[in-house]
N, C-alpha and C. Protein backbone atom coordinates (compact mmCIF):
# COMPACT_ATOMS: atom_id res chain seq x y z
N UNK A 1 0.85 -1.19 0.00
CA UNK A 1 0.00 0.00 0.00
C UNK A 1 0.89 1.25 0.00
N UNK A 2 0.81 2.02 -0.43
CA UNK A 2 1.15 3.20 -0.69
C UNK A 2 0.91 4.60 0.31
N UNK A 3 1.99 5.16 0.74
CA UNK A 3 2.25 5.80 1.83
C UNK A 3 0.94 6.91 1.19
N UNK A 4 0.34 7.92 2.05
CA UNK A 4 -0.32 9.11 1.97
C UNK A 4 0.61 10.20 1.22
N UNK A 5 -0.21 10.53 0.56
CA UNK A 5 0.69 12.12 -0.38
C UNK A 5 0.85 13.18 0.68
N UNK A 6 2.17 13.74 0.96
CA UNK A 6 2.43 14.70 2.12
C UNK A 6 2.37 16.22 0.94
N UNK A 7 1.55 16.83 1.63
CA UNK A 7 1.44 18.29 0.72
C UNK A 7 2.06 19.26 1.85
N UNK A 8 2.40 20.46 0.52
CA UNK A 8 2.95 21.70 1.44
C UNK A 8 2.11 23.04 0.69
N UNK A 9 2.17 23.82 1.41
CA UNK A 9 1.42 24.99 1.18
C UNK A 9 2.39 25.94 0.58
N UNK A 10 2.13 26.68 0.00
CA UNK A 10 2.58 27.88 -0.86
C UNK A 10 3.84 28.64 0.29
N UNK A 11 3.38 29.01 1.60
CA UNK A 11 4.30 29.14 2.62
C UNK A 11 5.51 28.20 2.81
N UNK A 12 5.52 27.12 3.37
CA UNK A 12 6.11 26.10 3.36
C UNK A 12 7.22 25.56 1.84
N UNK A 13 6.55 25.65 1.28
CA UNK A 13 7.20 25.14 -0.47
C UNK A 13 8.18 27.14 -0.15
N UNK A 14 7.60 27.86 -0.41
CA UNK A 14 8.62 29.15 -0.66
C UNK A 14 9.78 28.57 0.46
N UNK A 15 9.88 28.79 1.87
CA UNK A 15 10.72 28.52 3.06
C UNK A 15 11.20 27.24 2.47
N UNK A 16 11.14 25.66 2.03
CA UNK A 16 12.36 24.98 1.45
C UNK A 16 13.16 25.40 0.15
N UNK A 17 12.64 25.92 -0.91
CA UNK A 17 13.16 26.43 -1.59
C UNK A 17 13.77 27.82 -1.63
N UNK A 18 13.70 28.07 -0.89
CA UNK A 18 14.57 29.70 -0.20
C UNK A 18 13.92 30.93 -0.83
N UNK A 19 12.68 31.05 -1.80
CA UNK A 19 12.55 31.84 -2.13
C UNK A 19 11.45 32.66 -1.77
N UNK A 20 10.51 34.08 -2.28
CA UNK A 20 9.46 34.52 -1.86
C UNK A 20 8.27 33.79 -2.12
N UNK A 21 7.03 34.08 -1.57
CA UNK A 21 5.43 33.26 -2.01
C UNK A 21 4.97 33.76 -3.48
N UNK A 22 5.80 35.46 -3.32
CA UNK A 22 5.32 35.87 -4.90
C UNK A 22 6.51 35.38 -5.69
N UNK A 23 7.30 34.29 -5.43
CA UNK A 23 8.14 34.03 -6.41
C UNK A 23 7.05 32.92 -6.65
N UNK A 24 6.88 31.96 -5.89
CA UNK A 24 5.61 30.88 -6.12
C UNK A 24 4.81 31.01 -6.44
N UNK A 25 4.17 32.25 -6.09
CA UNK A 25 2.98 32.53 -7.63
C UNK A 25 2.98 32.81 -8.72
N UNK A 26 4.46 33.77 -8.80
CA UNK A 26 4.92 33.79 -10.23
C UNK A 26 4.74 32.50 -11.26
N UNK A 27 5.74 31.39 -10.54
CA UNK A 27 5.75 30.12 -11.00
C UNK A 27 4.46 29.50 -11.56
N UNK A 28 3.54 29.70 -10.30
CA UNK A 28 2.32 28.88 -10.51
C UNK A 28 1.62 29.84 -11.86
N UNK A 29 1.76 31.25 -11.71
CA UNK A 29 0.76 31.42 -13.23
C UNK A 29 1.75 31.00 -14.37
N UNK A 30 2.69 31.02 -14.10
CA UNK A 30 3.23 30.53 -15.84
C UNK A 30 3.71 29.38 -15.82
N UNK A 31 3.16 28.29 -14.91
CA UNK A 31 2.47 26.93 -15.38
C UNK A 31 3.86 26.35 -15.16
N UNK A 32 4.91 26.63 -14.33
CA UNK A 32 6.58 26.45 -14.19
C UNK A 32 6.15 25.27 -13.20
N UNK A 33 5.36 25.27 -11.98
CA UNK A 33 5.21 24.18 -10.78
C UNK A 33 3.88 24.10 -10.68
N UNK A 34 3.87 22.54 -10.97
CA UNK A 34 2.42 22.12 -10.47
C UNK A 34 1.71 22.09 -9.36
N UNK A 35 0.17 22.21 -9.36
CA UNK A 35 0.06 22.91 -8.12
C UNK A 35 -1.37 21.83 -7.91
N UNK A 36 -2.10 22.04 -6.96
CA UNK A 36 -3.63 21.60 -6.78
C UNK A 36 -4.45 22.72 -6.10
N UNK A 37 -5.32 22.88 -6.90
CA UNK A 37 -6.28 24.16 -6.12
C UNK A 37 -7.50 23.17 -5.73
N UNK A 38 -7.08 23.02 -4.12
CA UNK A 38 -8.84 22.69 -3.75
C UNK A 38 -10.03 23.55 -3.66
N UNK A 39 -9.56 24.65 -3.12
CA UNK A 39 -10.57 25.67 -3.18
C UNK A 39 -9.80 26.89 -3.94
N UNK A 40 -10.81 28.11 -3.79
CA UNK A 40 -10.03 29.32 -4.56
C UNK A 40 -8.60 30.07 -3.75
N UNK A 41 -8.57 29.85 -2.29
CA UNK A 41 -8.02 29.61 -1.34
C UNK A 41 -6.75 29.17 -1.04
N UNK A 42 -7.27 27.58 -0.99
CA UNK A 42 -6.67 26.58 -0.68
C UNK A 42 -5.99 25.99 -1.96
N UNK A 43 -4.28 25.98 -1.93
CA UNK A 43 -3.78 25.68 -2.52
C UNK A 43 -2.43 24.94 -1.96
N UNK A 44 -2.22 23.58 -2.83
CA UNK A 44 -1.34 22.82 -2.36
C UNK A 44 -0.52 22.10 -3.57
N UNK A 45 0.89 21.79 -2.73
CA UNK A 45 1.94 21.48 -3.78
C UNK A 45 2.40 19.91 -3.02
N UNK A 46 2.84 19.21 -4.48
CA UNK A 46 3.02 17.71 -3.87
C UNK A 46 4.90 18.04 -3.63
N UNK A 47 5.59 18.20 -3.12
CA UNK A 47 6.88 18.56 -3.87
C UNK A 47 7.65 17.52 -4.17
N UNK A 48 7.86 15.82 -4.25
CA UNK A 48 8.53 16.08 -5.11
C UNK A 48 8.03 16.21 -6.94
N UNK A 49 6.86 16.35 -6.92
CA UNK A 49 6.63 17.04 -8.39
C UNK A 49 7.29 18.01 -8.86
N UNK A 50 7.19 19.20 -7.59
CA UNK A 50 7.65 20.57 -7.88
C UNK A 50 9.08 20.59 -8.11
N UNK A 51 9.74 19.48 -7.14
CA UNK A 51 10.87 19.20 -7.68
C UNK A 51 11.30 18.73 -9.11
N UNK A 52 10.80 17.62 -9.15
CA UNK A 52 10.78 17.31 -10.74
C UNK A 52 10.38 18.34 -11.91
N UNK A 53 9.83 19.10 -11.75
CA UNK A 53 9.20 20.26 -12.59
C UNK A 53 10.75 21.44 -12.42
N UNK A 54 11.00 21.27 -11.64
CA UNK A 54 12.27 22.66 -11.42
C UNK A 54 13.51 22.13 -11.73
N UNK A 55 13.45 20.32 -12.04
CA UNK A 55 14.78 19.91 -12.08
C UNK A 55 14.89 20.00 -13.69
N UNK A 56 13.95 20.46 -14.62
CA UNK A 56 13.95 20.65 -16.05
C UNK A 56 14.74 22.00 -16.29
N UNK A 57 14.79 22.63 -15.30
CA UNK A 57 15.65 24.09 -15.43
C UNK A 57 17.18 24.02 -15.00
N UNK A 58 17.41 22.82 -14.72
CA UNK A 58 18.51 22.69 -13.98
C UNK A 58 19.39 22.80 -15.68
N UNK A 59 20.57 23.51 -15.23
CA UNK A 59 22.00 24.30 -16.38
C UNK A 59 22.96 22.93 -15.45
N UNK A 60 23.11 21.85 -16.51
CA UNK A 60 24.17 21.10 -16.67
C UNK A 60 25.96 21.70 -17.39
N UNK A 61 26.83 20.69 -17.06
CA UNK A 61 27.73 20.94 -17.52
C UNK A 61 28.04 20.92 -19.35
N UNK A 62 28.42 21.73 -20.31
CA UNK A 62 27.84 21.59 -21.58
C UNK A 62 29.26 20.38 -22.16
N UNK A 63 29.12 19.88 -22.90
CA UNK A 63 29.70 18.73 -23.81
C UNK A 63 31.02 19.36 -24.11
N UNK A 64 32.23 19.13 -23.90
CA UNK A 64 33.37 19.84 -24.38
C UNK A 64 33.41 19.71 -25.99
C-alpha cells in the first residue's frame, strides 16, 4: 500500500526552496510548478513534483 501524499502549502514550499510566495505565484501562473487548487483559497503542492518540474531548469555541464 502506498504511503499518503504529504502536501505543502505555498508558505512552506517558498521557506524549502529559499525563495518569496510571490516568487511561487509567479511560478504557478506561468504553469513552471504544479500545483492543486482545492478551493479558490486553498492551494497545495506535492513537492517532489515541484521538484521534478524545477529539475527541467537545472544548467548542466555543456559537452566539451
Amino acid at each position: 500500500m502506498n504511503a499518503p501524499t504529504e502536501y505543502e502549502t505555498k508558505q512552506q514550499l517558498a521557506a524549502r526552496l529559499g525563495v518569496s510566495i510571490r516568487t511561487i505565484s509567479s511560478w504557478m501562473a506561468s504553469r513552471r510548478i504544479p500545483f492543486c487548487k482545492i478551493t479558490e483559497r486553498v492551494i497545495r503542492f506535492v513537492p517532489h513534483e515541484v521538484d521534478a518540474a524545477l529539475g527541467k531548469f537545472t544548467v548542466g555541464k555543456s559537452a566539451p
